[in-house]
Protein backbone atom coordinates (compact mmCIF):
# COMPACT_ATOMS: atom_id res chain seq x y z
CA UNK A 1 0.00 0.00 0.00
CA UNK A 2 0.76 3.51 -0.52
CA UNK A 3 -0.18 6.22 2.09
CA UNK A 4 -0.53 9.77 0.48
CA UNK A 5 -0.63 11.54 3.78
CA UNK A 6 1.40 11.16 6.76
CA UNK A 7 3.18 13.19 9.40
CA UNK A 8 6.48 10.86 10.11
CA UNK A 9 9.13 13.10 9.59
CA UNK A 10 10.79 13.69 13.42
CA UNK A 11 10.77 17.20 15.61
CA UNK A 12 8.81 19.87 12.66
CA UNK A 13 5.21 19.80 13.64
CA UNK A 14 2.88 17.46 15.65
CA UNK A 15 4.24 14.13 13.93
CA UNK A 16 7.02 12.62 16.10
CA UNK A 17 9.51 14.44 18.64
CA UNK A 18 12.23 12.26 17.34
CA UNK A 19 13.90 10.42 15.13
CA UNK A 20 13.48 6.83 17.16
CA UNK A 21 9.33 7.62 17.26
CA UNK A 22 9.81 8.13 13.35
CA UNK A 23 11.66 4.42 13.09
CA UNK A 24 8.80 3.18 15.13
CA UNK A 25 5.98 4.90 12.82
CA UNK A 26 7.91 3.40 9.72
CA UNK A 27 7.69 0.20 11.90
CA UNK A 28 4.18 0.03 12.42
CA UNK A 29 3.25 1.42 8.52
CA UNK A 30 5.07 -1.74 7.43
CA UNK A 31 3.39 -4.25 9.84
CA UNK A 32 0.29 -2.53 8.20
CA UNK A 33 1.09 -3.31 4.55
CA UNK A 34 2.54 0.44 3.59
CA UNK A 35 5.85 -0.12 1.61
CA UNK A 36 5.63 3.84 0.27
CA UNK A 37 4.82 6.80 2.63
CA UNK A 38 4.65 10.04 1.47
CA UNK A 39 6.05 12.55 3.98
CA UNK A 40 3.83 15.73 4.16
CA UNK A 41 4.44 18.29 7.09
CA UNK A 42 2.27 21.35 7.80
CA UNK A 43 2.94 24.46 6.23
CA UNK A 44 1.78 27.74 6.80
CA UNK A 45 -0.87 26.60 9.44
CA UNK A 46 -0.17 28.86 11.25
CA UNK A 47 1.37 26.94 13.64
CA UNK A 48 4.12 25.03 11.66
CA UNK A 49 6.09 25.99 8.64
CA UNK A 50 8.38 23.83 6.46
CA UNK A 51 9.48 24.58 2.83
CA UNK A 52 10.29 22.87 -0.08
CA UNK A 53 14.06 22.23 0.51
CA UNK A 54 13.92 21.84 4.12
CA UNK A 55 11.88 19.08 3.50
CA UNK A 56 13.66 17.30 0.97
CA UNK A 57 16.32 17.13 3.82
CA UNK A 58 14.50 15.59 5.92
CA UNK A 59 12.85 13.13 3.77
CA UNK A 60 16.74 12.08 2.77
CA UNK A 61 18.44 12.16 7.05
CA UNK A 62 14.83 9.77 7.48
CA UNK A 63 15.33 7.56 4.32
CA UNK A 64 18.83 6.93 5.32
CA UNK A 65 18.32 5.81 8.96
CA UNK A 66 15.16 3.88 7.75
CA UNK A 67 18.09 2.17 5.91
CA UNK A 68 20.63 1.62 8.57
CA UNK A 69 17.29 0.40 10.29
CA UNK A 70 16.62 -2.31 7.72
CA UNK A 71 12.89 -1.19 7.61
CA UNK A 72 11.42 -2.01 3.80
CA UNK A 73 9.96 1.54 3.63
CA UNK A 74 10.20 4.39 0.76
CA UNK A 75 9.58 7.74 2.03
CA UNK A 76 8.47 10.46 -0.47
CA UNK A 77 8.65 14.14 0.16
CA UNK A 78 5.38 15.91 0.17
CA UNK A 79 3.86 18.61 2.14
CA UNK A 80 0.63 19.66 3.81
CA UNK A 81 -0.31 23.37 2.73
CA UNK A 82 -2.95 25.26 4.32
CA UNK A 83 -4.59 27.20 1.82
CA UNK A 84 -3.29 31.30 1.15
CA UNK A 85 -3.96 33.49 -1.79
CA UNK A 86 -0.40 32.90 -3.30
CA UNK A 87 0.12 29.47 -3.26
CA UNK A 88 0.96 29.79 -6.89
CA UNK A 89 3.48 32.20 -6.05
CA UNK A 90 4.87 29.85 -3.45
CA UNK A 91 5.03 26.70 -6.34
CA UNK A 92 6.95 29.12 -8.71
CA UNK A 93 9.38 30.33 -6.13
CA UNK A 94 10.25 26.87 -4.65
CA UNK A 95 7.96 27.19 -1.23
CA UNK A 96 5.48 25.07 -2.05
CA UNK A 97 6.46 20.90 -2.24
CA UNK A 98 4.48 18.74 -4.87
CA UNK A 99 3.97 15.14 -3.86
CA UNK A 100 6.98 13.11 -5.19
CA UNK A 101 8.73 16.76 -6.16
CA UNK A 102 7.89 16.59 -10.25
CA UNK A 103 4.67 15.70 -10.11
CA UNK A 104 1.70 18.29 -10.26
CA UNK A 105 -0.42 17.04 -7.23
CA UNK A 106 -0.20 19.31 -4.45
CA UNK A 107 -2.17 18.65 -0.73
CA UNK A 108 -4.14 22.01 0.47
CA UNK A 109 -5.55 22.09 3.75
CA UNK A 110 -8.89 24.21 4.25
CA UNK A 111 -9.08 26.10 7.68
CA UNK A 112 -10.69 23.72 10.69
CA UNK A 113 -14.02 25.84 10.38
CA UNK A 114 -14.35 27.66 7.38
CA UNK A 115 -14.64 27.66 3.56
CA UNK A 116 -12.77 30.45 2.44
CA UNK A 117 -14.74 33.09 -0.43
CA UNK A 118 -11.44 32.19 -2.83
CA UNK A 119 -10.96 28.59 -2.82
CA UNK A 120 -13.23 27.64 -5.43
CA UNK A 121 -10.96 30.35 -7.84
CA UNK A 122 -7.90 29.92 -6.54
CA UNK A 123 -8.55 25.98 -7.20
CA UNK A 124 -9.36 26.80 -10.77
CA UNK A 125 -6.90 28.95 -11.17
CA UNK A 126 -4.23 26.83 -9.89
CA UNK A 127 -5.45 23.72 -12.44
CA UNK A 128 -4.71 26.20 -15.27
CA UNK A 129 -1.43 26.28 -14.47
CA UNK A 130 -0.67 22.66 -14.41
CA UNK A 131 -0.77 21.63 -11.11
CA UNK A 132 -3.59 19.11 -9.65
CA UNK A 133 -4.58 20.24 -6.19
CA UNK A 134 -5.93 18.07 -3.38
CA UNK A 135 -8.13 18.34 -1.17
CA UNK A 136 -6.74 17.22 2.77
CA UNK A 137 -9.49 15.46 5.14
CA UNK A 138 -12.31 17.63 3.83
CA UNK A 139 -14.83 15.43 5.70
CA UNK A 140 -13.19 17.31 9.10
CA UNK A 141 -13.79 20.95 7.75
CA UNK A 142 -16.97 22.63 9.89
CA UNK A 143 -18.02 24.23 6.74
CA UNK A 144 -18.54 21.51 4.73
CA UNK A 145 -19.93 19.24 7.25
CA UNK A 146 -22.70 21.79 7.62
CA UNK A 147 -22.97 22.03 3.15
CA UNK A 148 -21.11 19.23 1.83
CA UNK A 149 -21.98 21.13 -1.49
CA UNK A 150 -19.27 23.46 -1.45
CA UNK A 151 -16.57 20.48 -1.64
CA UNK A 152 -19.00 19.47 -4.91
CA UNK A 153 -18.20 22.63 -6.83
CA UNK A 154 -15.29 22.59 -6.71
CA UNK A 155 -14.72 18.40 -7.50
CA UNK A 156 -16.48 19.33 -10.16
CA UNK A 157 -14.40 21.74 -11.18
CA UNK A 158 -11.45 19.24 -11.32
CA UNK A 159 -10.42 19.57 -7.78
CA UNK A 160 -9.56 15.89 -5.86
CA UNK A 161 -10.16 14.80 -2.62
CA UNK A 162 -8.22 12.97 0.07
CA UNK A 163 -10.73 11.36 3.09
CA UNK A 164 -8.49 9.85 6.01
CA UNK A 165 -8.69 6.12 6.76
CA UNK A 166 -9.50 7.15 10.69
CA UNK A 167 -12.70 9.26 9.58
CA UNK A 168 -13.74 6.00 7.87
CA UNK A 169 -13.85 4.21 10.76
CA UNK A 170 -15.88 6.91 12.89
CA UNK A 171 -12.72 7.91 15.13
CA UNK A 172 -13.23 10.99 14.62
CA UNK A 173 -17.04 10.93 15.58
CA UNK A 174 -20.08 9.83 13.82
CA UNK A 175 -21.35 12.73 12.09
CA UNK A 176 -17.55 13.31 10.26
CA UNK A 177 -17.69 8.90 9.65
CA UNK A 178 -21.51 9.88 8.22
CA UNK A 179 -20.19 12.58 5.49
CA UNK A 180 -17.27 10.20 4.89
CA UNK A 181 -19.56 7.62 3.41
CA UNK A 182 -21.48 10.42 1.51
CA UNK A 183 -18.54 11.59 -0.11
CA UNK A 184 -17.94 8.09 -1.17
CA UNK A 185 -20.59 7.45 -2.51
CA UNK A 186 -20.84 10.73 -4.74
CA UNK A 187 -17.70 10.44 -5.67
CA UNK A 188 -16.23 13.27 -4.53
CA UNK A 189 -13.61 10.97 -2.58
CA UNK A 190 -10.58 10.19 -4.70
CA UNK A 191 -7.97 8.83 -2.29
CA UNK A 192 -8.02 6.76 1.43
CA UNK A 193 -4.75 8.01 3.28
CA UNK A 194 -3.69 7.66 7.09
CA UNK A 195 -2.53 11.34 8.22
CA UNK A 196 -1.00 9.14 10.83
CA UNK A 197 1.00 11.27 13.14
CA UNK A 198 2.17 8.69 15.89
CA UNK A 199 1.98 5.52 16.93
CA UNK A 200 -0.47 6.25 20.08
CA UNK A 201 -4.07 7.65 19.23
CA UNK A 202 -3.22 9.04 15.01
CA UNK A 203 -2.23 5.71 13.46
CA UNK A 204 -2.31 4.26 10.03
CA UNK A 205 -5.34 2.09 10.56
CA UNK A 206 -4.90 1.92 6.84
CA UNK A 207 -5.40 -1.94 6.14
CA UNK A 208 -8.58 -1.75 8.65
CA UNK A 209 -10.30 1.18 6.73
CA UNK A 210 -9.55 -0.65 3.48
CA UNK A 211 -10.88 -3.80 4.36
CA UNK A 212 -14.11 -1.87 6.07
CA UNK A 213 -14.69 -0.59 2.89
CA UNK A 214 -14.20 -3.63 0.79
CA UNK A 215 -17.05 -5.12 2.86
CA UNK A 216 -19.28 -2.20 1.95
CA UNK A 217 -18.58 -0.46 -1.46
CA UNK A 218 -16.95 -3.70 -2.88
CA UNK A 219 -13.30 -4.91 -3.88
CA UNK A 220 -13.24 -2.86 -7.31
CA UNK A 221 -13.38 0.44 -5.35
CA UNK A 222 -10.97 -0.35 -2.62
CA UNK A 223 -8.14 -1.42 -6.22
CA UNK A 224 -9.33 2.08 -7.49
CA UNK A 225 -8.49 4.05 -4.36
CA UNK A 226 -4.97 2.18 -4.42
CA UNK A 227 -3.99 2.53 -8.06
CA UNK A 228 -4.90 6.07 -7.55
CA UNK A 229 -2.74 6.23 -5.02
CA UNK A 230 0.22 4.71 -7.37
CA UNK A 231 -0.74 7.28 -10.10
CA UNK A 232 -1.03 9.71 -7.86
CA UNK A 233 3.01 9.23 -6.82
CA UNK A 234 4.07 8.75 -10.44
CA UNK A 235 2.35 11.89 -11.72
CA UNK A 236 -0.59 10.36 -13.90
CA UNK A 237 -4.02 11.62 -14.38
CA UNK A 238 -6.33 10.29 -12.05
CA UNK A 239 -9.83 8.95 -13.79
CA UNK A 240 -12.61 9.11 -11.99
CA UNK A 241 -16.21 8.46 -12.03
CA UNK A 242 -18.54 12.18 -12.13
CA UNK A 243 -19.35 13.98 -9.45
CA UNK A 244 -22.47 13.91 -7.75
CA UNK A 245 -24.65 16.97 -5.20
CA UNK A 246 -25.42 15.36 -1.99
CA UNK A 247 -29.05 15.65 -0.98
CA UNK A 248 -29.33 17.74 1.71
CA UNK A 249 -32.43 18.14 4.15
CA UNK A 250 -34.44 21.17 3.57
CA UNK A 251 -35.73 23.25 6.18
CA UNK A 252 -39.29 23.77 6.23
CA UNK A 253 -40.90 27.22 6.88
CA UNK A 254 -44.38 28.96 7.38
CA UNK A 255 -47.27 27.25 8.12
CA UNK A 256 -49.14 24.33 7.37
């Protein structure tokens, strides 16, 4: 398996503190079935920031002890983004990490709560230069939980999707597990990653989710989301099936 999403690089956000936790999170990835982990630290969260050749750094020190650790694990440099107005600025000038470094896909992260007024252009926008963004854990935004909508326009508009494997399995609570399945199943879900951060309580839990939703949506879909995955690292286009509006309950006024 491939995981798209994962904090294991050691001591630069909220993944591990050091570089023995890291060893033990490339441990437990491979007990799960992950041979390929794509590294992808928080940037400009407002919180953390890491850039494009600080990161490649660490994805090569964590590599090479991997090695020395005999641990049968590939670590690719990637990088979580929260979303800003000049992302394509930061692409051009060498801030901004693609997944695998050449390829186009980039991870955005929306804010916890909102939906900012620019996404949907800035999303365009950043298609028409090339690049293929993706959408981080979108099934955890407030917004969206409250109009899952507003993650339809802009699928539609070529935009991907990442859900993580823990939402899947309702631990982050049941009404985020509920709009994971609905995002499924209107295929505005394009990839099944971990953003495992440690060993403890943000685990892979990837071979779990994956065999959870073989038992419900079938074998065919769980080979899509994985081959996706493998395109996803080598820079292909990922096909997928169209879009679709989730029904949403109307609120009933006046008087009957």
């Amino acid at each position: 398996m491939i995981d798209i999403h994962c904090h294991i690089l050691p001591g630069i956000d909220d993944g591990p503190r050091t570089l023995e936790e890291s060893l033990e999170m490339a441990r437990a990835a491979v007990e799960e079935g992950i041979s390929t982990i794509v590294a992808t630290p928080h940037h400009r969260n407002n919180q953390f920031d890491n850039y494009y050749d600080d990161i490649l750094v660490e994805v090569y020190n964590l590599n090479e002890a991997i090695k020395e650790a005999d641990i049968p694990l590939t670590i690719l440099p990637g990088q979580e983004t929260r979303i800003y107005g000049e992302i394509a600025e930061g692409l051009k000038e060498k801030e901004i990490l693609p997944i695998n470094q050449h390829t186009p896909y980039i991870l955005v992260e929306l804010p916890t709560v909102t939906f900012p007024k620019f996404t949907k252009q800035l999303l365009y926008d950043l298609q028409v230069q090339g690049y293929k963004p993706v959408i981080v854990h979108p099934e955890r935004n407030k917004a969206i939980l409250e109009d899952p909508n507003l993650l339809y326009e802009v699928v539609k508009g070529g935009t991907l999707t990442q859900v993580t494997a823990a939402s899947i399995l309702g631990k982050f609570g049941k009404k985020i597990q509920q709009l994971s399945f609905k995002l499924i199943e209107a295929n505005l879900c394009q990839f099944i990653a971990s953003d495992a951060h440690n060993i403890r309580n943000r685990t892979f839990v990837l071979r779990e989710t994956y065999n959870f939703l073989e038992s419900e949506y079938g074998p065919a879909f769980v080979v899509q989301m994985q081959e996706n995955a493998v395109d996803l690292i080598e820079g292909r286009n990922i096909v997928g099936d169209i879009p679709e509006r989730i029904k949403t309950k109307k609120k009933l006024f006046g008087i009957f």
